[in-house]
Every structure is written in structure tokens, then in C-alpha cells.
PDB file of N, CA and C in Angstrom:
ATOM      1  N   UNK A   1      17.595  -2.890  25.220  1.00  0.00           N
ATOM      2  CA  UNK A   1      17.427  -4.310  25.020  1.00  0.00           C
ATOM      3  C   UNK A   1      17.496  -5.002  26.377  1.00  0.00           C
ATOM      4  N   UNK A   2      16.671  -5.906  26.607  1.00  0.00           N
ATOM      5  CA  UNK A   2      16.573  -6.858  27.823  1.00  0.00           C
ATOM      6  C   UNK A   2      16.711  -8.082  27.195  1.00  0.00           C
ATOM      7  N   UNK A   3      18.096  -8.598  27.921  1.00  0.00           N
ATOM      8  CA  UNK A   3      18.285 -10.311  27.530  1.00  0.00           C
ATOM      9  C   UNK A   3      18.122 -11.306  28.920  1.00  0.00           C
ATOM     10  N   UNK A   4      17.161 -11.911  28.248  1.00  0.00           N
ATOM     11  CA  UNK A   4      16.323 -12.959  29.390  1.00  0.00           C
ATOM     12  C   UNK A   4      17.268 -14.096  29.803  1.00  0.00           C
ATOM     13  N   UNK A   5      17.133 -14.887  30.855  1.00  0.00           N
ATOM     14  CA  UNK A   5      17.950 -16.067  31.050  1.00  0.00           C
ATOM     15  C   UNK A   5      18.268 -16.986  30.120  1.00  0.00           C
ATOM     16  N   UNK A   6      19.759 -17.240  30.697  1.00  0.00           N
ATOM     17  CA  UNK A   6      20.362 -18.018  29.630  1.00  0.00           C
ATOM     18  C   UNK A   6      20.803 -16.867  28.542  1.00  0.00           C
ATOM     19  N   UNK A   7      20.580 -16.067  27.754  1.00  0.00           N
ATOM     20  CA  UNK A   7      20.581 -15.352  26.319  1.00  0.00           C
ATOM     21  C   UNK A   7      19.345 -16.536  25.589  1.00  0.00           C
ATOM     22  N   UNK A   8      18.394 -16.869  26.051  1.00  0.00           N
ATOM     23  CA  UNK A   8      17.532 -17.518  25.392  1.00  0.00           C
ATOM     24  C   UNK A   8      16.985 -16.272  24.327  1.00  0.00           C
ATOM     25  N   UNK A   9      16.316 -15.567  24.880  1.00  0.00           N
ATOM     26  CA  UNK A   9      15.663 -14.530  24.054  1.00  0.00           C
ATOM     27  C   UNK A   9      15.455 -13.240  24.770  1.00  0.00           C
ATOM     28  N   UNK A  10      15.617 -11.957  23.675  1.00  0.00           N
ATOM     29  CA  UNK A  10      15.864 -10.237  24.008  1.00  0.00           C
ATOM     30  C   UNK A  10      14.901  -9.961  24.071  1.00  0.00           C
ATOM     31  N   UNK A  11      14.387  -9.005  24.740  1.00  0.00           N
ATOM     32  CA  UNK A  11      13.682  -8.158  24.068  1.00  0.00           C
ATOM     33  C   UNK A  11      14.168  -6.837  23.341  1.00  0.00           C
ATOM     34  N   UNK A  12      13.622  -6.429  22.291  1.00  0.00           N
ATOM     35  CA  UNK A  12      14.201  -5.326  21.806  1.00  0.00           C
ATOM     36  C   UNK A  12      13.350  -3.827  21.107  1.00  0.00           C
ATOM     37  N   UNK A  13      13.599  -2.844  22.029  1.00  0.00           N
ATOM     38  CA  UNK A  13      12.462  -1.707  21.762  1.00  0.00           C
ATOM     39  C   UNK A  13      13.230  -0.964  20.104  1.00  0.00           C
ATOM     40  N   UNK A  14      12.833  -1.191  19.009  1.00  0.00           N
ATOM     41  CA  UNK A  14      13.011  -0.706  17.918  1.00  0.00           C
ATOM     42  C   UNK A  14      12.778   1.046  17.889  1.00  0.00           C
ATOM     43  N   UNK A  15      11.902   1.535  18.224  1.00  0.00           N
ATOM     44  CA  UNK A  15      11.424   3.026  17.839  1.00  0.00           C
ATOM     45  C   UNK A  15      10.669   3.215  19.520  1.00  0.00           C
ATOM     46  N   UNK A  16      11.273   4.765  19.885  1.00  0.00           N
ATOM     47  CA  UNK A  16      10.112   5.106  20.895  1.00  0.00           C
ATOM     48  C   UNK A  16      10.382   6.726  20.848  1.00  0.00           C
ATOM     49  N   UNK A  17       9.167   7.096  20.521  1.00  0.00           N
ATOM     50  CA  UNK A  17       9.241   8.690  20.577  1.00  0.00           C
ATOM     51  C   UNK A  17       9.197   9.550  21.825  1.00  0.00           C
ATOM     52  N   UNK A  18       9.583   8.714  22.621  1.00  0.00           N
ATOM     53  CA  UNK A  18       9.369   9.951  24.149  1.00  0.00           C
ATOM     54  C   UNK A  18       8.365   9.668  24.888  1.00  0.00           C
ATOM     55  N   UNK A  19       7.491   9.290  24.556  1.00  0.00           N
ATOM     56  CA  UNK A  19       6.294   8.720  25.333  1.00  0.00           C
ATOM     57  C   UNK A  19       5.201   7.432  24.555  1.00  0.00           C
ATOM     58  N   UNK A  20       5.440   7.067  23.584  1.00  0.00           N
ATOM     59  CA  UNK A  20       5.407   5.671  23.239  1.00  0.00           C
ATOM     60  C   UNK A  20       5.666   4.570  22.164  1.00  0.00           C
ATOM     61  N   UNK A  21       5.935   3.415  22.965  1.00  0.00           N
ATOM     62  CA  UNK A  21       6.743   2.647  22.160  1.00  0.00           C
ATOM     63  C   UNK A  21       6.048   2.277  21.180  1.00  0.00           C
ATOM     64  N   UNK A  22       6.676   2.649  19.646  1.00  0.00           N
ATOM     65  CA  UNK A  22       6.116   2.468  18.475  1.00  0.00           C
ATOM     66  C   UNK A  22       6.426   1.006  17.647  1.00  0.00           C
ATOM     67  N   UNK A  23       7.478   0.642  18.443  1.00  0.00           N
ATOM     68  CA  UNK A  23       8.309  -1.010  17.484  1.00  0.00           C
ATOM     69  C   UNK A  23       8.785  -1.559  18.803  1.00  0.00           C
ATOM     70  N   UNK A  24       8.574  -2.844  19.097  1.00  0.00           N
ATOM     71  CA  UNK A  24       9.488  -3.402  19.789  1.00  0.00           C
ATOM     72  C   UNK A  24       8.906  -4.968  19.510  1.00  0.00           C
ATOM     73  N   UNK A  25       9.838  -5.738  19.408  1.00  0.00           N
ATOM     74  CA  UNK A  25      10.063  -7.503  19.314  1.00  0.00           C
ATOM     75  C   UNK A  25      10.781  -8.157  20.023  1.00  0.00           C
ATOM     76  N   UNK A  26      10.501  -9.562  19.952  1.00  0.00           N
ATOM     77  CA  UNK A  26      11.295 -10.567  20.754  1.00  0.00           C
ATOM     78  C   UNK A  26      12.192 -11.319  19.589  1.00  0.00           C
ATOM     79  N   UNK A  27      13.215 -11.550  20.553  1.00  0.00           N
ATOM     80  CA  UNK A  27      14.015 -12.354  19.067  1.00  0.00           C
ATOM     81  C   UNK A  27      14.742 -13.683  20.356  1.00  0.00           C
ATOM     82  N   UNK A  28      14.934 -14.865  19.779  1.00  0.00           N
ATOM     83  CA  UNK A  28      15.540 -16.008  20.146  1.00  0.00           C
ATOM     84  C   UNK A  28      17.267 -15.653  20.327  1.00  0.00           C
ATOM     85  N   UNK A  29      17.820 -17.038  21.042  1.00  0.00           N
ATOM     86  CA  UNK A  29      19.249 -17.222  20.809  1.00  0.00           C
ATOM     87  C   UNK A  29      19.570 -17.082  19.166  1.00  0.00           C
ATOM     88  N   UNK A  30      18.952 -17.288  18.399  1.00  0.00           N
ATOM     89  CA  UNK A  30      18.926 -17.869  16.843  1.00  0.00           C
ATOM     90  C   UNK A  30      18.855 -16.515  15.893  1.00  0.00           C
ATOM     91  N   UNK A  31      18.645 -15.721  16.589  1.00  0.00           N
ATOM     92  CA  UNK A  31      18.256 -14.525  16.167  1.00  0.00           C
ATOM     93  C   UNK A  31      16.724 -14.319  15.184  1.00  0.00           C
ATOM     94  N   UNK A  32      16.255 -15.276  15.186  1.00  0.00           N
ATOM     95  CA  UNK A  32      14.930 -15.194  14.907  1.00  0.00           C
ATOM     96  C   UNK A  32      13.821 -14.335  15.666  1.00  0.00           C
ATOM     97  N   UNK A  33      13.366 -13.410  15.169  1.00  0.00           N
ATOM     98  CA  UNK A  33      12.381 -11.992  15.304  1.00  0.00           C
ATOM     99  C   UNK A  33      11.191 -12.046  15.315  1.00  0.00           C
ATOM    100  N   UNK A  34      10.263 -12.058  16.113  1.00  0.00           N
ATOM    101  CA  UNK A  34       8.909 -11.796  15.797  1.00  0.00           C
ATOM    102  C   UNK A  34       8.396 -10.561  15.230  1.00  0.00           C
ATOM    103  N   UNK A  35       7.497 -10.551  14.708  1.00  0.00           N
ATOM    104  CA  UNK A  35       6.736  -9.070  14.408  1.00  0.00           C
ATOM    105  C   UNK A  35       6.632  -8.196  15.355  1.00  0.00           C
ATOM    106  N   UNK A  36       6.822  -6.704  14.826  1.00  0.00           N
ATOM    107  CA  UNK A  36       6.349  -5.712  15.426  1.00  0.00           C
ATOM    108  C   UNK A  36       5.234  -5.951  16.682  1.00  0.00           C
ATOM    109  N   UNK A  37       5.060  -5.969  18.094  1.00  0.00           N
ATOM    110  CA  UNK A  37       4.337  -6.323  19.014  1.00  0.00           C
ATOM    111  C   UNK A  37       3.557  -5.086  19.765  1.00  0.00           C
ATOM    112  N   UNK A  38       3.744  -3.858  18.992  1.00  0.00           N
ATOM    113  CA  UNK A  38       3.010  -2.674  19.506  1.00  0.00           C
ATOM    114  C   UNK A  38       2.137  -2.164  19.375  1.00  0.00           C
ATOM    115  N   UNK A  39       1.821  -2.792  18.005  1.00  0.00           N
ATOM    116  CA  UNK A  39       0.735  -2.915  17.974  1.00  0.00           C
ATOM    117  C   UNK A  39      -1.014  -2.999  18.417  1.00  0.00           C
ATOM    118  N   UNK A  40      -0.484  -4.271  19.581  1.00  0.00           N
ATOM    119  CA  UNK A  40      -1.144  -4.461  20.348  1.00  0.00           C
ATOM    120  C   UNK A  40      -2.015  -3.781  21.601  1.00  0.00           C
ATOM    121  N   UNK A  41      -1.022  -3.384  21.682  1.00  0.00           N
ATOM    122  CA  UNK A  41      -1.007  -2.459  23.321  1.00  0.00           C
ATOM    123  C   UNK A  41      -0.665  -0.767  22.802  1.00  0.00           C
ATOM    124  N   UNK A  42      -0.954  -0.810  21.400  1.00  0.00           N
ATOM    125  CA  UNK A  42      -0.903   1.294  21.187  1.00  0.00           C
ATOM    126  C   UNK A  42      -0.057   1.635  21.507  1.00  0.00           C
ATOM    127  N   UNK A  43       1.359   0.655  21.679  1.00  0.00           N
ATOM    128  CA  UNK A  43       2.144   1.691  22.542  1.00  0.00           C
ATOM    129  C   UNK A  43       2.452   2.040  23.556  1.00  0.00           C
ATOM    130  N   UNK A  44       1.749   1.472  24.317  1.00  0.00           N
ATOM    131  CA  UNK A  44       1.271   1.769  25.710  1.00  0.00           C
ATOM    132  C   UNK A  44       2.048   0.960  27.097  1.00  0.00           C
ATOM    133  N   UNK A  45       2.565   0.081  26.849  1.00  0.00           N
ATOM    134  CA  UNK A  45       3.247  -0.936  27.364  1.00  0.00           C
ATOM    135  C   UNK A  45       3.805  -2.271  26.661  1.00  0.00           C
ATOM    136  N   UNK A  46       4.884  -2.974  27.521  1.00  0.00           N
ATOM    137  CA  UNK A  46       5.149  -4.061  26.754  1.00  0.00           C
ATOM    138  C   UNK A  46       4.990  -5.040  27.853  1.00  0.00           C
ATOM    139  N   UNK A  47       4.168  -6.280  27.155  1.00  0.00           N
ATOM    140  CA  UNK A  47       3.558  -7.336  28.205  1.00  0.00           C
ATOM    141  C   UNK A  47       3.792  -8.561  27.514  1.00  0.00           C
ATOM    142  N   UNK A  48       4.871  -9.405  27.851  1.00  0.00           N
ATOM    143  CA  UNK A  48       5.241 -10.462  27.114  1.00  0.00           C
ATOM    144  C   UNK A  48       5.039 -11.775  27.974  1.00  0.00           C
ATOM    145  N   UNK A  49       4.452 -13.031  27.972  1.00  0.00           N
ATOM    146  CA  UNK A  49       4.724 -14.455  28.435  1.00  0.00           C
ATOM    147  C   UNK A  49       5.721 -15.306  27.712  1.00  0.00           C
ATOM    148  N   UNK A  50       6.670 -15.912  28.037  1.00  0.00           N
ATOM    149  CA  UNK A  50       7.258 -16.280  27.357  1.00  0.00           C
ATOM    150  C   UNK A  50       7.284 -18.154  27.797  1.00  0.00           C
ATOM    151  N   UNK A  51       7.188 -18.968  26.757  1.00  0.00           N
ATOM    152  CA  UNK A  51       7.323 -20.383  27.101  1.00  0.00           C
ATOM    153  C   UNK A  51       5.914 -21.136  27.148  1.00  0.00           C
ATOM    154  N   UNK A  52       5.722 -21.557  26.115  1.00  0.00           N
ATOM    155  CA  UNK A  52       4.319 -22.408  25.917  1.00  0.00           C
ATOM    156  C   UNK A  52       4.402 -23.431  26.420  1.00  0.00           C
ATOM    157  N   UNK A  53       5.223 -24.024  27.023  1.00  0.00           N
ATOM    158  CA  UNK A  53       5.287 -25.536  27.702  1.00  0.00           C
ATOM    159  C   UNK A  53       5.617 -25.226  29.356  1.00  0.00           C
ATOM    160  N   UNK A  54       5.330 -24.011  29.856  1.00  0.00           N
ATOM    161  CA  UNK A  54       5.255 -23.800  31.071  1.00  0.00           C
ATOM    162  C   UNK A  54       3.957 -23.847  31.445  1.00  0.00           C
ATOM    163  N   UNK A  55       3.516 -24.894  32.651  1.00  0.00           N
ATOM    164  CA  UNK A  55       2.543 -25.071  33.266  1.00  0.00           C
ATOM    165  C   UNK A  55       1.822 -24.051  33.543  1.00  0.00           C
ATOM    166  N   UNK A  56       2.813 -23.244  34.491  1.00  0.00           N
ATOM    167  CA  UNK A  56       1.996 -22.013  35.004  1.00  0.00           C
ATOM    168  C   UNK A  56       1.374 -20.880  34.043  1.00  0.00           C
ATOM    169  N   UNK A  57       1.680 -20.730  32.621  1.00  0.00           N
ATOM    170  CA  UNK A  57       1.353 -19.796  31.567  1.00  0.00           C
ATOM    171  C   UNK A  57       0.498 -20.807  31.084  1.00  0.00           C
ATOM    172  N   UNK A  58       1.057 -21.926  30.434  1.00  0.00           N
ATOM    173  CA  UNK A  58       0.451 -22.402  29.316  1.00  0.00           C
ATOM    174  C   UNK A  58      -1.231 -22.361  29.497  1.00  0.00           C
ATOM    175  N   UNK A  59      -1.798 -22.982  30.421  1.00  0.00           N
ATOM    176  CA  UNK A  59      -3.135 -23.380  31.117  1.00  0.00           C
ATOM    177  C   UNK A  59      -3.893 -21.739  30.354  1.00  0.00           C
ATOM    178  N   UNK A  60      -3.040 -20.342  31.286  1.00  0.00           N
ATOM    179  CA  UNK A  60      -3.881 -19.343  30.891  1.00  0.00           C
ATOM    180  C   UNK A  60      -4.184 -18.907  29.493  1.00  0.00           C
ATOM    181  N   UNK A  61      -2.666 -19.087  28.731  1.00  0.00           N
ATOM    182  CA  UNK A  61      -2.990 -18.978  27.275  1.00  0.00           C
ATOM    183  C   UNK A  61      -3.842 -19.215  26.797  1.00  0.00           C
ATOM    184  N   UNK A  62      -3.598 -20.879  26.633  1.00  0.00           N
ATOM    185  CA  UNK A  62      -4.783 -21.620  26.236  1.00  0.00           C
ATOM    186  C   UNK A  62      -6.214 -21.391  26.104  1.00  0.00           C
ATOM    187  N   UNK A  63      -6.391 -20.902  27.262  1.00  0.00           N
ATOM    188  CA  UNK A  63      -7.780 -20.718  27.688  1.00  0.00           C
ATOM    189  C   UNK A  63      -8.552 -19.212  27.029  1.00  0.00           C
ATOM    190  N   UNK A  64      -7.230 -17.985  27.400  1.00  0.00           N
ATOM    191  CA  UNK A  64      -7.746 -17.166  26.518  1.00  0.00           C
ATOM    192  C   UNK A  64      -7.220 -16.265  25.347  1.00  0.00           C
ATOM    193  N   UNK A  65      -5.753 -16.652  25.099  1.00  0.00           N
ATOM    194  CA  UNK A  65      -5.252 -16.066  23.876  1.00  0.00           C
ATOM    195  C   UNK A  65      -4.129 -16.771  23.067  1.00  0.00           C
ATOM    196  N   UNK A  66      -5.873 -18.284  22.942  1.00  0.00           N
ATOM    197  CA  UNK A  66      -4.688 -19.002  21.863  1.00  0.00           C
ATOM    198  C   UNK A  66      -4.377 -18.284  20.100  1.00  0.00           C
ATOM    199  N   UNK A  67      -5.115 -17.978  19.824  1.00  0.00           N
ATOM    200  CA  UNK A  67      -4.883 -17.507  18.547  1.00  0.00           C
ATOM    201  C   UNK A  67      -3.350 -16.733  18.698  1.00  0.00           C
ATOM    202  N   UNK A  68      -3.700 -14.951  19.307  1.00  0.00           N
ATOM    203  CA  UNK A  68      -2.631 -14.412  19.621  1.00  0.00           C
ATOM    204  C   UNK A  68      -1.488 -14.853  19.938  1.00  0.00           C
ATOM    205  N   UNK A  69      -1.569 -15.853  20.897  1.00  0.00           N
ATOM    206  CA  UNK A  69      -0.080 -16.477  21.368  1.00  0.00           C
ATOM    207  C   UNK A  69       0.659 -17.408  19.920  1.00  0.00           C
ATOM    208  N   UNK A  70      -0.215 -17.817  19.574  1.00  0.00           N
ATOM    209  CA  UNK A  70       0.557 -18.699  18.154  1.00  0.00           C
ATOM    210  C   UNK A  70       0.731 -18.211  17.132  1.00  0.00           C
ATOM    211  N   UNK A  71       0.173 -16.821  16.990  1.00  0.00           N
ATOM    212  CA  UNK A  71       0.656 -15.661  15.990  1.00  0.00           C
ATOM    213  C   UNK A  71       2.036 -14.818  16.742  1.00  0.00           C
ATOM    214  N   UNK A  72       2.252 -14.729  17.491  1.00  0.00           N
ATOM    215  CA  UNK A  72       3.572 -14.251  18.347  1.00  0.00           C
ATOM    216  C   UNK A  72       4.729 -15.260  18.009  1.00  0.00           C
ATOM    217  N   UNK A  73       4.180 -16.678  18.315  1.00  0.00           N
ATOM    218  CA  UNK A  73       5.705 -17.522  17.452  1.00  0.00           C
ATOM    219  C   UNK A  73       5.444 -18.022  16.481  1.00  0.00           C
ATOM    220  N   UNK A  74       4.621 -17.979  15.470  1.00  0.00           N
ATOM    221  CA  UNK A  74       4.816 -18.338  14.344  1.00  0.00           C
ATOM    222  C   UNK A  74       6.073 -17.861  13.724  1.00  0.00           C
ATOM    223  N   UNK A  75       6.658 -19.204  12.908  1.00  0.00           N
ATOM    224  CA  UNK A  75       7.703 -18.746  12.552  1.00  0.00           C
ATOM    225  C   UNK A  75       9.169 -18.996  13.687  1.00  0.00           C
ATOM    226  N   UNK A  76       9.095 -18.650  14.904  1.00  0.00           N
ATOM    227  CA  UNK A  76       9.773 -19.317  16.022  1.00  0.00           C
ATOM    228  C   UNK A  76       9.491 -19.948  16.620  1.00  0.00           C
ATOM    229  N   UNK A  77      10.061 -21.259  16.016  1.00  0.00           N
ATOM    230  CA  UNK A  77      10.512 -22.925  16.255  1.00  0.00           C
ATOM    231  C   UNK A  77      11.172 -23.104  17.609  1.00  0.00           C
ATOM    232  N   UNK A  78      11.764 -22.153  18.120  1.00  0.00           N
ATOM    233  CA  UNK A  78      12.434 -22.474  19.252  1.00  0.00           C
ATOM    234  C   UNK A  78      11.690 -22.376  20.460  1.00  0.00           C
ATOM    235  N   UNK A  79      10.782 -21.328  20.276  1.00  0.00           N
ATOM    236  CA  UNK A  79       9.834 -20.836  21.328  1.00  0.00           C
ATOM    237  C   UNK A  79       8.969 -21.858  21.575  1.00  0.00           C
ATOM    238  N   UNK A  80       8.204 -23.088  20.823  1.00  0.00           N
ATOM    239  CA  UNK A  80       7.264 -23.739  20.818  1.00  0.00           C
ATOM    240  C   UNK A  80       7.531 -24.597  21.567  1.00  0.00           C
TER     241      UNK A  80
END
């Protein structure tokens, strides 16, 4: 588990068989969980932005993975 500044939010690797990560999520101070995120990436790595009201992210999101990014906090209110 990696806890980000503040204890704002963990990351947390659920399942990894030796060579790739099969479960891992972000969860808030609140303990609120996103979905399974390994989906994404096969396994293969974990690549997280965190903070939609940061200038320096927000702009890129926006531009190319708004859907994805608002399926990542749906559901976490705190993140938005």
C-alpha cells in the first residue's frame, strides 16, 4: 500500500501473482474505493493522476481521457 500526502488517498495492490498485478485501487481518507483499475493496463503497470482541479493534470485529462477519468471517481465525491 502507498499512502499519498496528507493520508488523502492509498493506493492499494489487491492480488499480484509474481509478475502481474491482477487487482489494485485507490481509496480516499473516507475509505471510499474505486474499481478494480487493472484492468486497464493488463496488469502491466499502475499509472494513476490524481486531482481534477489541478491545473497541471486537469487541461490533459480533459482533452484526452475525459470519459475514463470520470469513470475512475464516480462514486468518489471527495476526489472531484
Amino acid at each position: 500500500m502507498f499512502v499519498g500526502p496528507n493520508k488523502h488517498f492509498s493506493i492499494v495492490i489487491d492480488e499480484f501473482d509474481g509478475k502481474l498485478v491482477k487487482a489494485w485501487h485507490i481509496e480516499n481518507s473516507k475509505g471510499e474505493k474505486s474499481p478494480n483499475l487493472a484492468t486497464r493496463a493488463g496488469g502491466k503497470h499502475i499509472d494513476l493522476v490524481v486531482g481534477k482541479a489541478c491545473r497541471s493534470t486537469a487541461h490533459f485529462i480533459s482533452r484526452f481521457y475525459p470519459a475514463m477519468y470520470d469513470e475512475l471517481l464516480s462514486g468518489m465525491d471527495s476526489f472531484k
